[in-house]
C-alpha atoms as a PDB file:
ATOM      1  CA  UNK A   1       0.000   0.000   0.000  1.00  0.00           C
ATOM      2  CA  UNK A   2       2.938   2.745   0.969  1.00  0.00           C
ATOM      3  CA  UNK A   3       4.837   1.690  -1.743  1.00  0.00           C
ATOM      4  CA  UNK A   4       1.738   2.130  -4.493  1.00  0.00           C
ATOM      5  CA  UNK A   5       1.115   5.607  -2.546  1.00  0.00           C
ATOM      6  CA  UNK A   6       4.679   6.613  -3.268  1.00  0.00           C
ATOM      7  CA  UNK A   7       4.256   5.762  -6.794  1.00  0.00           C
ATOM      8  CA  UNK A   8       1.246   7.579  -7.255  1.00  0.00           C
ATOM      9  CA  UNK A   9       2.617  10.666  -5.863  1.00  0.00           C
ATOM     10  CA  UNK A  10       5.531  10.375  -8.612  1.00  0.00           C
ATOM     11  CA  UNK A  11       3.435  10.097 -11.274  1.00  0.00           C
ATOM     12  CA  UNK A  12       0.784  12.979  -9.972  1.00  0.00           C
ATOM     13  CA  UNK A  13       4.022  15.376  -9.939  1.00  0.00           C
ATOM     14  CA  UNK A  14       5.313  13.661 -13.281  1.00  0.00           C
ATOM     15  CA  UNK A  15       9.148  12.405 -12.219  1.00  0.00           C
ATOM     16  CA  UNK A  16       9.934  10.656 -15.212  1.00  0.00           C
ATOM     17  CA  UNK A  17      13.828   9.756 -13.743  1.00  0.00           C
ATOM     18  CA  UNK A  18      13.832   6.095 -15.000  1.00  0.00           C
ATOM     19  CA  UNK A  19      15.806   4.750 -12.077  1.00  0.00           C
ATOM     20  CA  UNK A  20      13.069   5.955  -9.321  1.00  0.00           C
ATOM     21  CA  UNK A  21      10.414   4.439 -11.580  1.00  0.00           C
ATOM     22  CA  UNK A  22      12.122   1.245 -12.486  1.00  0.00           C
ATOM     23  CA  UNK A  23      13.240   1.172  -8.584  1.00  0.00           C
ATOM     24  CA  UNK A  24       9.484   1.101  -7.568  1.00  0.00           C
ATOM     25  CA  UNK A  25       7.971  -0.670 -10.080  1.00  0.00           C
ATOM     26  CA  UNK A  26      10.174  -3.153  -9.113  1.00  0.00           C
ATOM     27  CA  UNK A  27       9.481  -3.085  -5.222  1.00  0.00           C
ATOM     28  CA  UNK A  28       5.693  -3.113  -6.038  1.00  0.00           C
ATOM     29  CA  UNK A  29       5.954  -6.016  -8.095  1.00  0.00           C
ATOM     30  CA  UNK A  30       8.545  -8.151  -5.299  1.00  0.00           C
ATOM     31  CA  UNK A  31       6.154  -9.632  -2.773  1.00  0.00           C
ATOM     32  CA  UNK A  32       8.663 -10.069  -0.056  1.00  0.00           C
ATOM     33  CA  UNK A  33       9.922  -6.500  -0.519  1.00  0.00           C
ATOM     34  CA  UNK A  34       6.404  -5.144  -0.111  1.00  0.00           C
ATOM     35  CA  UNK A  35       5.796  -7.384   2.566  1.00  0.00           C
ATOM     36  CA  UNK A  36       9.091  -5.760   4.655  1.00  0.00           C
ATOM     37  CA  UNK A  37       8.043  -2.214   3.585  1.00  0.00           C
ATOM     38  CA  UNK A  38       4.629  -3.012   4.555  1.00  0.00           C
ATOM     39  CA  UNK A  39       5.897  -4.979   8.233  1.00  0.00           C
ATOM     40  CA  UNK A  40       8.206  -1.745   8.684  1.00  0.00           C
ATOM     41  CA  UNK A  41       5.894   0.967   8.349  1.00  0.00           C
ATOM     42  CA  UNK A  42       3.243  -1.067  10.881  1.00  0.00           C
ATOM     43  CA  UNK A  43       5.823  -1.717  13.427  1.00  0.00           C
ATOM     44  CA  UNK A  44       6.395   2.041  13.247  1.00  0.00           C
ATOM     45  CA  UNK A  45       3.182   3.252  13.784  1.00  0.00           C
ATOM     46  CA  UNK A  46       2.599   0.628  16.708  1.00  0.00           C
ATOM     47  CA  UNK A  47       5.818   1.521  18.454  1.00  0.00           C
ATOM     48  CA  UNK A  48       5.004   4.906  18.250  1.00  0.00           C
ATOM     49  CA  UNK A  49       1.533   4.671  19.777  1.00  0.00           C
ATOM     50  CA  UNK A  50       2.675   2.558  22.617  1.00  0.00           C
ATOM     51  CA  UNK A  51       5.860   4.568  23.272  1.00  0.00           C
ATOM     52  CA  UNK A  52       3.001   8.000  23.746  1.00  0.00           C
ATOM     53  CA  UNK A  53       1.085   5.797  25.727  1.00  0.00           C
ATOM     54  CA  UNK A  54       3.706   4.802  28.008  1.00  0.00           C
ATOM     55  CA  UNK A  55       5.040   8.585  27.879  1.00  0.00           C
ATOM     56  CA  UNK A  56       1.317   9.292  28.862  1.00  0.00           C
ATOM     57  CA  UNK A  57       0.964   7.067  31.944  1.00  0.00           C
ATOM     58  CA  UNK A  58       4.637   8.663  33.281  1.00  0.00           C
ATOM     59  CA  UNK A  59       3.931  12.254  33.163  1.00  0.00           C
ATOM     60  CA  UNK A  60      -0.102  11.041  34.820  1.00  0.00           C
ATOM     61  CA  UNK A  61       2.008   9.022  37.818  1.00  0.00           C
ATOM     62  CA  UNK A  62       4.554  12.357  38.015  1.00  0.00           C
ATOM     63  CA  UNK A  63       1.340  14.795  38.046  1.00  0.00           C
ATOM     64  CA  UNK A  64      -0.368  12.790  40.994  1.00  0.00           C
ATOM     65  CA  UNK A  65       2.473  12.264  42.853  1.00  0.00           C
ATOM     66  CA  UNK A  66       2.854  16.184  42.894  1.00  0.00           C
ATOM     67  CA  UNK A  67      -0.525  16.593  44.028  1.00  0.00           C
ATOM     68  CA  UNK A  68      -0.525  15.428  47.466  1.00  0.00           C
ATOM     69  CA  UNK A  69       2.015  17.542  49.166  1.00  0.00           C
ATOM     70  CA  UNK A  70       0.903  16.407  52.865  1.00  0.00           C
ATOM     71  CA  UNK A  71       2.861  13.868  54.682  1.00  0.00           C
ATOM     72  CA  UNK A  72       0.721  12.704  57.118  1.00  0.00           C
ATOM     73  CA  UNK A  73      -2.907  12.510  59.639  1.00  0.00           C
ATOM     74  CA  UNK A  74      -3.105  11.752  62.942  1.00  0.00           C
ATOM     75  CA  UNK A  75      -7.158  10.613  63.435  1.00  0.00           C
ATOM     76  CA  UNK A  76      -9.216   9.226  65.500  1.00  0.00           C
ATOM     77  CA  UNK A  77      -8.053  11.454  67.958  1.00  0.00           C
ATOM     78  CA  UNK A  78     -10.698  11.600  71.118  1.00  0.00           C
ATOM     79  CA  UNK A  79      -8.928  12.762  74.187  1.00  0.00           C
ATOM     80  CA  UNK A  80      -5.799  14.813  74.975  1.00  0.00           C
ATOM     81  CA  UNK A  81      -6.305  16.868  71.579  1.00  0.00           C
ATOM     82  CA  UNK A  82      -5.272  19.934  72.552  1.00  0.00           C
ATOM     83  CA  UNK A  83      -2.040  18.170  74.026  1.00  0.00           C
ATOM     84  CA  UNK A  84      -0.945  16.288  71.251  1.00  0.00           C
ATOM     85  CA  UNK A  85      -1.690  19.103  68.969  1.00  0.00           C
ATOM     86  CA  UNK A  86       1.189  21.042  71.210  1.00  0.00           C
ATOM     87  CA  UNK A  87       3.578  17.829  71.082  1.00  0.00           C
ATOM     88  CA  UNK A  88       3.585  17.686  67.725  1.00  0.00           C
ATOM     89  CA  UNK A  89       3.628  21.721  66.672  1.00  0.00           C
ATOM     90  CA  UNK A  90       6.835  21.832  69.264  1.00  0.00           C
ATOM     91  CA  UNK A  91       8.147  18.909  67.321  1.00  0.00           C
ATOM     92  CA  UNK A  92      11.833  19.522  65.926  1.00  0.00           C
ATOM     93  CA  UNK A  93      11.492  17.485  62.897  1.00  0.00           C
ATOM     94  CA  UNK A  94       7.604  18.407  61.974  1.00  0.00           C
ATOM     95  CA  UNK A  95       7.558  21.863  59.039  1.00  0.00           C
ATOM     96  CA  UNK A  96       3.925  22.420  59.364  1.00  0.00           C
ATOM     97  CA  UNK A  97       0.645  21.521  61.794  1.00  0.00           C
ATOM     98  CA  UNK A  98      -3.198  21.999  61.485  1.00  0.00           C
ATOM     99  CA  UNK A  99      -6.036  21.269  63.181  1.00  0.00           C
ATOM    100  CA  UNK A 100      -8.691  19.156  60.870  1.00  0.00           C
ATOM    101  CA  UNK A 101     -11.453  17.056  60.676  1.00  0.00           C
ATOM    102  CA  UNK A 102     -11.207  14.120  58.485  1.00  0.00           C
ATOM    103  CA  UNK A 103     -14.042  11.310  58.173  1.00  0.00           C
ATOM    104  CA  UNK A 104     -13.171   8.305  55.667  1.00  0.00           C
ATOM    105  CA  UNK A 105     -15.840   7.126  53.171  1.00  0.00           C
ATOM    106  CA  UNK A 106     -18.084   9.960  53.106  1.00  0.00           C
ATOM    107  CA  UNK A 107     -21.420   9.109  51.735  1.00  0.00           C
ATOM    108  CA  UNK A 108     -22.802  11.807  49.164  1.00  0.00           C
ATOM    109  CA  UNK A 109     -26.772  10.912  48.863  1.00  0.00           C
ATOM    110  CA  UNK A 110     -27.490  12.776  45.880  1.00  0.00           C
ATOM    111  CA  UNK A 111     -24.813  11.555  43.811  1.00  0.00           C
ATOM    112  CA  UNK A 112     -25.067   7.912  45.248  1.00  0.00           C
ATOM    113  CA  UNK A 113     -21.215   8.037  45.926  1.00  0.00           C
ATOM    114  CA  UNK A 114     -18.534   7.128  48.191  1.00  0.00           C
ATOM    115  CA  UNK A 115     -15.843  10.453  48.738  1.00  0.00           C
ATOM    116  CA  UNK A 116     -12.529   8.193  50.333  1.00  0.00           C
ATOM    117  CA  UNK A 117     -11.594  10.878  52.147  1.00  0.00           C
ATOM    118  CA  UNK A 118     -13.644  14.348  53.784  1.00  0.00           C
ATOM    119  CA  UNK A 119     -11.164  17.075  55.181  1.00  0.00           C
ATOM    120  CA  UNK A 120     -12.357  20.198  56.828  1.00  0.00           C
ATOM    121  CA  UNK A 121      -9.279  22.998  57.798  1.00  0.00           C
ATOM    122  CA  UNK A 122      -7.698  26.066  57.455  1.00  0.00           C
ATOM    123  CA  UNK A 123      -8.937  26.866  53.973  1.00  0.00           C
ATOM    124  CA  UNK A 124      -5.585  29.225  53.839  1.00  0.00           C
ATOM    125  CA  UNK A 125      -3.667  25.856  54.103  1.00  0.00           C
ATOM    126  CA  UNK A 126      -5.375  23.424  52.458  1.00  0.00           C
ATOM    127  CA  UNK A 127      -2.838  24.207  49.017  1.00  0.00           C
ATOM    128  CA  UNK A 128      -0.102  23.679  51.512  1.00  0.00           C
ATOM    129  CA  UNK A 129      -1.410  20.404  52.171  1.00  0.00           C
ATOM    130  CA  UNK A 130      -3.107  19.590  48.501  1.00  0.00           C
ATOM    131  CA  UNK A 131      -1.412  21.165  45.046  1.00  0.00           C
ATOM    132  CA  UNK A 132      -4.939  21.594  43.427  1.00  0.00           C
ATOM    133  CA  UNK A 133      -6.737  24.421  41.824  1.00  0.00           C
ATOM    134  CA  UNK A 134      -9.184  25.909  44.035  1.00  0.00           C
ATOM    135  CA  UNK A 135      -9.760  29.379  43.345  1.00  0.00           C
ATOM    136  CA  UNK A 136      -9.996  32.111  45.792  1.00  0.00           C
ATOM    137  CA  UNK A 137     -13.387  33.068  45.620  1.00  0.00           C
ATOM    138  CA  UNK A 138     -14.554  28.897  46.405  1.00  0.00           C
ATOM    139  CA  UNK A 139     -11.961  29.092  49.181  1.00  0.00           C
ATOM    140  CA  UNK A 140     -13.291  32.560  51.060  1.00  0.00           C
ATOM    141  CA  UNK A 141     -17.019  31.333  50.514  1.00  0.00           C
ATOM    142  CA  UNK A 142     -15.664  27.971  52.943  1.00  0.00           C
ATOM    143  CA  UNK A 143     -14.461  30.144  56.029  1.00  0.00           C
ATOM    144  CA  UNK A 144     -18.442  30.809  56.094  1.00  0.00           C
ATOM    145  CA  UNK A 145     -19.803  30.719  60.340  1.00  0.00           C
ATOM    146  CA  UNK A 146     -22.819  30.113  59.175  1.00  0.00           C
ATOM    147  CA  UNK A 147     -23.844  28.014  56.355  1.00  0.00           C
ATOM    148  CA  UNK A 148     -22.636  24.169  55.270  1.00  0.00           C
ATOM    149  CA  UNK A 149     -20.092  24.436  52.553  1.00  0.00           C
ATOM    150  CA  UNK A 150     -18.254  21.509  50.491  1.00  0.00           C
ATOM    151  CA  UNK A 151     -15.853  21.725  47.784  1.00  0.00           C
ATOM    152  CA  UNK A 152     -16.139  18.436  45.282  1.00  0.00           C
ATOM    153  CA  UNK A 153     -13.986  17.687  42.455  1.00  0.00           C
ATOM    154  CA  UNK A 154     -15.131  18.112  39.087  1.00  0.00           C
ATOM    155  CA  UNK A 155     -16.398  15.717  37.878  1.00  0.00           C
ATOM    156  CA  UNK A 156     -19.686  15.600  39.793  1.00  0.00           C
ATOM    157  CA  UNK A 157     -20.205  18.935  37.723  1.00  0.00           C
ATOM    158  CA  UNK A 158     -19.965  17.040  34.125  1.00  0.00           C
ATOM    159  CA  UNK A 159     -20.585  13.610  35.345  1.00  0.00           C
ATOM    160  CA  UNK A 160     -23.754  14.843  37.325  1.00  0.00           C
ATOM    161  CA  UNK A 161     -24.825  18.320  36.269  1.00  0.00           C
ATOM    162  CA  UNK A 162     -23.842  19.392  39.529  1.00  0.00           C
ATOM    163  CA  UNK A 163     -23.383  22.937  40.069  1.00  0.00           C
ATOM    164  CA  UNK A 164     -22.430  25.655  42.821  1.00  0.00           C
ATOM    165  CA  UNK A 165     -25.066  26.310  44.936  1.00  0.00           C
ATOM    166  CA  UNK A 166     -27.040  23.310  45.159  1.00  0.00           C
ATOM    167  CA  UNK A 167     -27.547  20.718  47.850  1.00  0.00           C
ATOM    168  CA  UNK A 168     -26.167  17.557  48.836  1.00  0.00           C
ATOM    169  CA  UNK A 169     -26.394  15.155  51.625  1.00  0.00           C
ATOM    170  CA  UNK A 170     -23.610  14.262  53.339  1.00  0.00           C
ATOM    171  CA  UNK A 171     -23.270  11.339  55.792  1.00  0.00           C
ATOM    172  CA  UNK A 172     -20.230  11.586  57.641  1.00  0.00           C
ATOM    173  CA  UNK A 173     -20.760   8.954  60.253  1.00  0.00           C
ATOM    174  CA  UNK A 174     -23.478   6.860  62.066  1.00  0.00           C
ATOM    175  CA  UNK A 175     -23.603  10.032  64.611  1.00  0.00           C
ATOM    176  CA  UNK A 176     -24.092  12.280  61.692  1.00  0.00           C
ATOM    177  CA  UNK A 177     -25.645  10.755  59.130  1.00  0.00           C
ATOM    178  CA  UNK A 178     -27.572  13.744  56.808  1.00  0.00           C
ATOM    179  CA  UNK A 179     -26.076  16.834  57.282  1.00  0.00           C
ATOM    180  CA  UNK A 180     -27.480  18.920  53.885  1.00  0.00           C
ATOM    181  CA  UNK A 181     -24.347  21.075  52.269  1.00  0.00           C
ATOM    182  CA  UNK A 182     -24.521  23.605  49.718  1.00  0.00           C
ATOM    183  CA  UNK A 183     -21.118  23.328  47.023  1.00  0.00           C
ATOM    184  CA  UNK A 184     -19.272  26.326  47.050  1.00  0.00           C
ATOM    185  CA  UNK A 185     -17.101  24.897  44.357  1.00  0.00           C
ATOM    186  CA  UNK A 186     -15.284  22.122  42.435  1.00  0.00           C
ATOM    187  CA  UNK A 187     -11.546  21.464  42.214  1.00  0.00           C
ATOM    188  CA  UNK A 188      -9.600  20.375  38.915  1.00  0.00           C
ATOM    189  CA  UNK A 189      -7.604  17.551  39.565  1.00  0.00           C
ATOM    190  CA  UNK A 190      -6.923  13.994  38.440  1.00  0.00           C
ATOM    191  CA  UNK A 191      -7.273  12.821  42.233  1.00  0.00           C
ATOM    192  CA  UNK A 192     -10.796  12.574  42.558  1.00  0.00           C
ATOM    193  CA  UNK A 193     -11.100  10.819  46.294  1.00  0.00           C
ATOM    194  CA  UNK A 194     -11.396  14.212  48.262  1.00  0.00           C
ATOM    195  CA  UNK A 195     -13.704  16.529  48.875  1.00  0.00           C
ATOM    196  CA  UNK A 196     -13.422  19.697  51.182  1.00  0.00           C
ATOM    197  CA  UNK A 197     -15.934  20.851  53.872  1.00  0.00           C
ATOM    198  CA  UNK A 198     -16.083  23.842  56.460  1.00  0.00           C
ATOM    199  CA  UNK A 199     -16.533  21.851  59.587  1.00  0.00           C
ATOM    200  CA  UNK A 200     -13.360  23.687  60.607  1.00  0.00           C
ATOM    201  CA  UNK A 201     -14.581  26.900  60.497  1.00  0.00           C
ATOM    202  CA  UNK A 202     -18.269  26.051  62.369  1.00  0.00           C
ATOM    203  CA  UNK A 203     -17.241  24.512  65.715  1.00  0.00           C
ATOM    204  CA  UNK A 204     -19.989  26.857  67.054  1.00  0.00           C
ATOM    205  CA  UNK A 205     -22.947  25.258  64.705  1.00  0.00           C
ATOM    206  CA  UNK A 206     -21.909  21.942  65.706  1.00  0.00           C
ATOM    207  CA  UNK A 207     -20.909  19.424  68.290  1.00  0.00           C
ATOM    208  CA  UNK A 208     -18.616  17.812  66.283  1.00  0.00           C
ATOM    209  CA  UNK A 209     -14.933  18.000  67.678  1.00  0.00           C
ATOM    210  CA  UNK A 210     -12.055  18.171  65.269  1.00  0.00           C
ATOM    211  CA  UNK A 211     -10.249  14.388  65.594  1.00  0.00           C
ATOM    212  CA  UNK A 212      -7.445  14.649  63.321  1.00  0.00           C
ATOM    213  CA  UNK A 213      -4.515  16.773  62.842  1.00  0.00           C
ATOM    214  CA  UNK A 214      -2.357  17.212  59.213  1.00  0.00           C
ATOM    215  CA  UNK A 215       1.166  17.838  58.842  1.00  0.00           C
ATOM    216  CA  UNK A 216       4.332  18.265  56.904  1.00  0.00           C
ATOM    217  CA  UNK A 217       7.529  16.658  58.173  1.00  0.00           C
ATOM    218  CA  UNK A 218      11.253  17.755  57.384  1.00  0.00           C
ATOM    219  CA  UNK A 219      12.136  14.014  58.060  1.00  0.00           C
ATOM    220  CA  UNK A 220       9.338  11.748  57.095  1.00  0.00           C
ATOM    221  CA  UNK A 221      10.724   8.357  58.305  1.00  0.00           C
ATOM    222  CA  UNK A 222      11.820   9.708  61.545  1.00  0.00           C
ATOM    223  CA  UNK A 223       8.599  11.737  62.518  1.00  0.00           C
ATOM    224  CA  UNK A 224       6.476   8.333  60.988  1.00  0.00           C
ATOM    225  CA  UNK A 225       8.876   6.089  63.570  1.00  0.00           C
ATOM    226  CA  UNK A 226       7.938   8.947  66.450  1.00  0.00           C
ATOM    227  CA  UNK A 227       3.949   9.136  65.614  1.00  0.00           C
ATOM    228  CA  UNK A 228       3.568   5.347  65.706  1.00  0.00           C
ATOM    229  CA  UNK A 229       5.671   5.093  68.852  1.00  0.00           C
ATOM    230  CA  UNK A 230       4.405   7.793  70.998  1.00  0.00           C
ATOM    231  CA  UNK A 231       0.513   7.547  69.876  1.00  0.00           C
ATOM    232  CA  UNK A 232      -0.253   4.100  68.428  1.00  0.00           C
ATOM    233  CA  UNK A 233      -0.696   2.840  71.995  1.00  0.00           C
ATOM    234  CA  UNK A 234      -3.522   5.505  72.169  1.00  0.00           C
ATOM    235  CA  UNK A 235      -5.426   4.118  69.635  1.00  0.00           C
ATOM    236  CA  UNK A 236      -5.105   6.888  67.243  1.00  0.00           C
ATOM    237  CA  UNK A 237      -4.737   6.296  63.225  1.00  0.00           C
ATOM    238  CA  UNK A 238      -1.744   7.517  61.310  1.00  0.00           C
ATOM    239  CA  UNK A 239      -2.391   8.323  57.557  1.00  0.00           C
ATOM    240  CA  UNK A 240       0.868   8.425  55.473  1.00  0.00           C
ATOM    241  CA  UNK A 241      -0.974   9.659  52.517  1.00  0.00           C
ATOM    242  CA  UNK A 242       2.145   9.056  49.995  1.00  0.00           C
ATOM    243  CA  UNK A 243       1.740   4.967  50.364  1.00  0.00           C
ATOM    244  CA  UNK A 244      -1.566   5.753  49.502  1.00  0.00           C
ATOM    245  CA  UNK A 245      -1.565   7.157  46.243  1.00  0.00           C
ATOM    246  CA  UNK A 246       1.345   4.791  45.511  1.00  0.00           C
ATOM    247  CA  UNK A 247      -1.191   2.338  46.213  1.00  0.00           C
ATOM    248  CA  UNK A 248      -3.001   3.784  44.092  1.00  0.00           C
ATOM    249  CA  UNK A 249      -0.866   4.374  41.228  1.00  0.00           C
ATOM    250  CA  UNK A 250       0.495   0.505  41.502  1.00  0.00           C
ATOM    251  CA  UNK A 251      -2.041   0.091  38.563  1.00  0.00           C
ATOM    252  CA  UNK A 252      -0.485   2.102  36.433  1.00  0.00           C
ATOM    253  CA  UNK A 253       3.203   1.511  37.446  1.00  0.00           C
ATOM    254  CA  UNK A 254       2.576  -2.418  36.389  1.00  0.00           C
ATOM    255  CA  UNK A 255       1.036  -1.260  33.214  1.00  0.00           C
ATOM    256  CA  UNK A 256       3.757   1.351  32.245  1.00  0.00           C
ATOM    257  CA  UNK A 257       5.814  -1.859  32.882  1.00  0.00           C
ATOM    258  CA  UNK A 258       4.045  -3.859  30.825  1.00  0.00           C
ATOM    259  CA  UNK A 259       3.686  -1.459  27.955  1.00  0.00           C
ATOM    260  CA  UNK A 260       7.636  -1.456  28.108  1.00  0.00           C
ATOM    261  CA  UNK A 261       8.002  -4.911  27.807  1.00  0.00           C
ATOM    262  CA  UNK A 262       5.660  -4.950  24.842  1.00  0.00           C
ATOM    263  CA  UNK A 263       7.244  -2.669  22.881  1.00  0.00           C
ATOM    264  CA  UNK A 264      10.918  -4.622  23.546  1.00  0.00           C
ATOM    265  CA  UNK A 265       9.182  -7.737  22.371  1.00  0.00           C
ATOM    266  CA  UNK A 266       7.717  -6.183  18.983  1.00  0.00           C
ATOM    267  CA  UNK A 267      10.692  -4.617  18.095  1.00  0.00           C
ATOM    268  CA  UNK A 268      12.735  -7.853  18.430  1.00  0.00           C
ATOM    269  CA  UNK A 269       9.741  -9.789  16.855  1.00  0.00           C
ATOM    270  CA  UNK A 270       9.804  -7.051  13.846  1.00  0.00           C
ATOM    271  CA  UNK A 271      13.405  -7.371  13.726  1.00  0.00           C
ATOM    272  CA  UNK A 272      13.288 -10.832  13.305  1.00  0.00           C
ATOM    273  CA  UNK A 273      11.069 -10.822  10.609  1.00  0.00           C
ATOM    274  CA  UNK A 274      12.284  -8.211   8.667  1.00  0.00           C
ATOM    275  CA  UNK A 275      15.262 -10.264   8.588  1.00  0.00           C
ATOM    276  CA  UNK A 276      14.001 -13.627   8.278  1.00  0.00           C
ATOM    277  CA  UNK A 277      11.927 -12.191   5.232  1.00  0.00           C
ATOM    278  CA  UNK A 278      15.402 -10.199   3.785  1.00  0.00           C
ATOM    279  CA  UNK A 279      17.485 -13.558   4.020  1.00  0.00           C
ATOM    280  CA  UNK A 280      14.517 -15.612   2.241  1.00  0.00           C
ATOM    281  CA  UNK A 281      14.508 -12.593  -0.507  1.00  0.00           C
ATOM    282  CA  UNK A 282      18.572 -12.741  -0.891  1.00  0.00           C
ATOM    283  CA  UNK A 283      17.919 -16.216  -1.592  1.00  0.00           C
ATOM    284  CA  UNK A 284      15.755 -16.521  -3.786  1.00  0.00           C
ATOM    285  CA  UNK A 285      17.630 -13.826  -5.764  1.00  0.00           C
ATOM    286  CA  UNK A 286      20.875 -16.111  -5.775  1.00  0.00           C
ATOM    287  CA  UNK A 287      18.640 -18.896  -7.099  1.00  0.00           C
ATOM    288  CA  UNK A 288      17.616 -16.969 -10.075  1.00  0.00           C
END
């Protein structure tokens, strides 16, 4: 087919050099030559599209891994929180400490859907602890005293016609099971497991007490070795949110693998071919 193309483009522009035309009329008319030409320019086009696709699922696993910039959560926190909030902002080895709320498998009525994780904080740190896109005007309307806000990634906006303003049912827990927000906004992002309320900012509404607390360590193994050792024994739950979106992104770390692999295999296989099918045309030249 490529090699009748090229011909048909010399004759549309009218190259009458003899040795081109004699050259192709004699590659369109050798079967194994066409059949090389042919093997060559399909290996091509397949390496290509799974070298993009493996480019593809590199730069996704680099762009979530960039996303979640906080280390880790201490939950489940139900006595001495004022303490341990102290012991670990006078902490040497900790950068960075906030009071939070965080509930785990957030039920959203309306949408019929599971949120992984629902975290309510300083909405003037929440970029320190998440690189998404939040603008400033979604983030103000959150640090409302008085009415229910949640932020919820985009996709409930296409996916459900969603939009800012209306109501959804949250149920955080079996103590709290429909509390009615109102979305202040969505966040872009290809982590879609979060969503972002204003329990933080409404302690007075409420008799929910904050049970977690977020941070940012300078020395992650150390400070993960010093929250397991100093509050495990109290029951709480530490959150190392990196394992998690490894985890997460184990997926597509085996297929990036296996797209590698793949393409190693083809081009060997092509190679092979293309010179199993040149040593079969060599000899069949020598025989006649």
């Amino acid at each position: 087919m490529l090699i009748f193309l090229i011909k048909y483009i010399f004759n549309r522009l009218n190259i009458k050099n003899l040795f081109t035309l004699i050259s192709l009329n004699n590659l369109s008319l050798n079967k194994i030559t066409k059949q090389i030409i042919n093997l060559m320019t399909m290996s091509f086009l397949i390496i290509i599209m799974l070298i993009g696709l493996n480019e593809y699922i590199v730069t996704t696993t680099k762009t979530i891994r960039n996303i979640i910039t906080i280390d880790y959560a201490l939950t489940n926190i139900t006595l001495n929180y004022e303490k341990t909030y102290q012991e670990l902002q006078n902490h040497h080895l900790i950068k960075e400490v906030s009071k939070a709320y965080l509930f785990t498998d957030t039920y959203i009525k309306e949408l019929d859907a599971i949120s992984n994780y629902n975290i309510s904080s300083d909405s003037d740190k929440i970029t320190h602890y998440f690189n998404i896109d939040i603008n400033n005007e979604t983030l103000e309307k959150v640090k409302s005293l008085d009415t229910y806000y949640v932020i919820l990634p985009i996709k409930y906006h296409y996916l459900n016609k969603l939009n800012i303003d209306d109501k959804v049912t949250l149920t955080l827990n079996k103590d709290y099971p429909n509390l009615e927000f109102t979305v202040a906004g969505f966040y872009e992002s290809q982590i879609t497991e979060i969503i972002f309320t204003n329990l933080y900012y409404l302690q007075n509404n409420h008799t929910i007490f904050p049970n977690a607390i977020i941070l940012n360590a300078y020395d992650k193994e150390n400070v993960k070795r010093f929250l397991i050792e100093t509050y495990a024994k109290e029951m709480y739950y530490i959150i190392y949110f990196h394992e998690l979106v490894e985890n997460d992104l184990q997926l597509m770390v085996n297929l990036n693998s296996y797209f590698t692999y793949l393409i190693l295999i083809l081009i060997t296989s092509f190679l092979i071919t293309i010179l199993n099918n040149a040593l079969l045309e060599f000899t069949n030249s020598k025989i006649f």
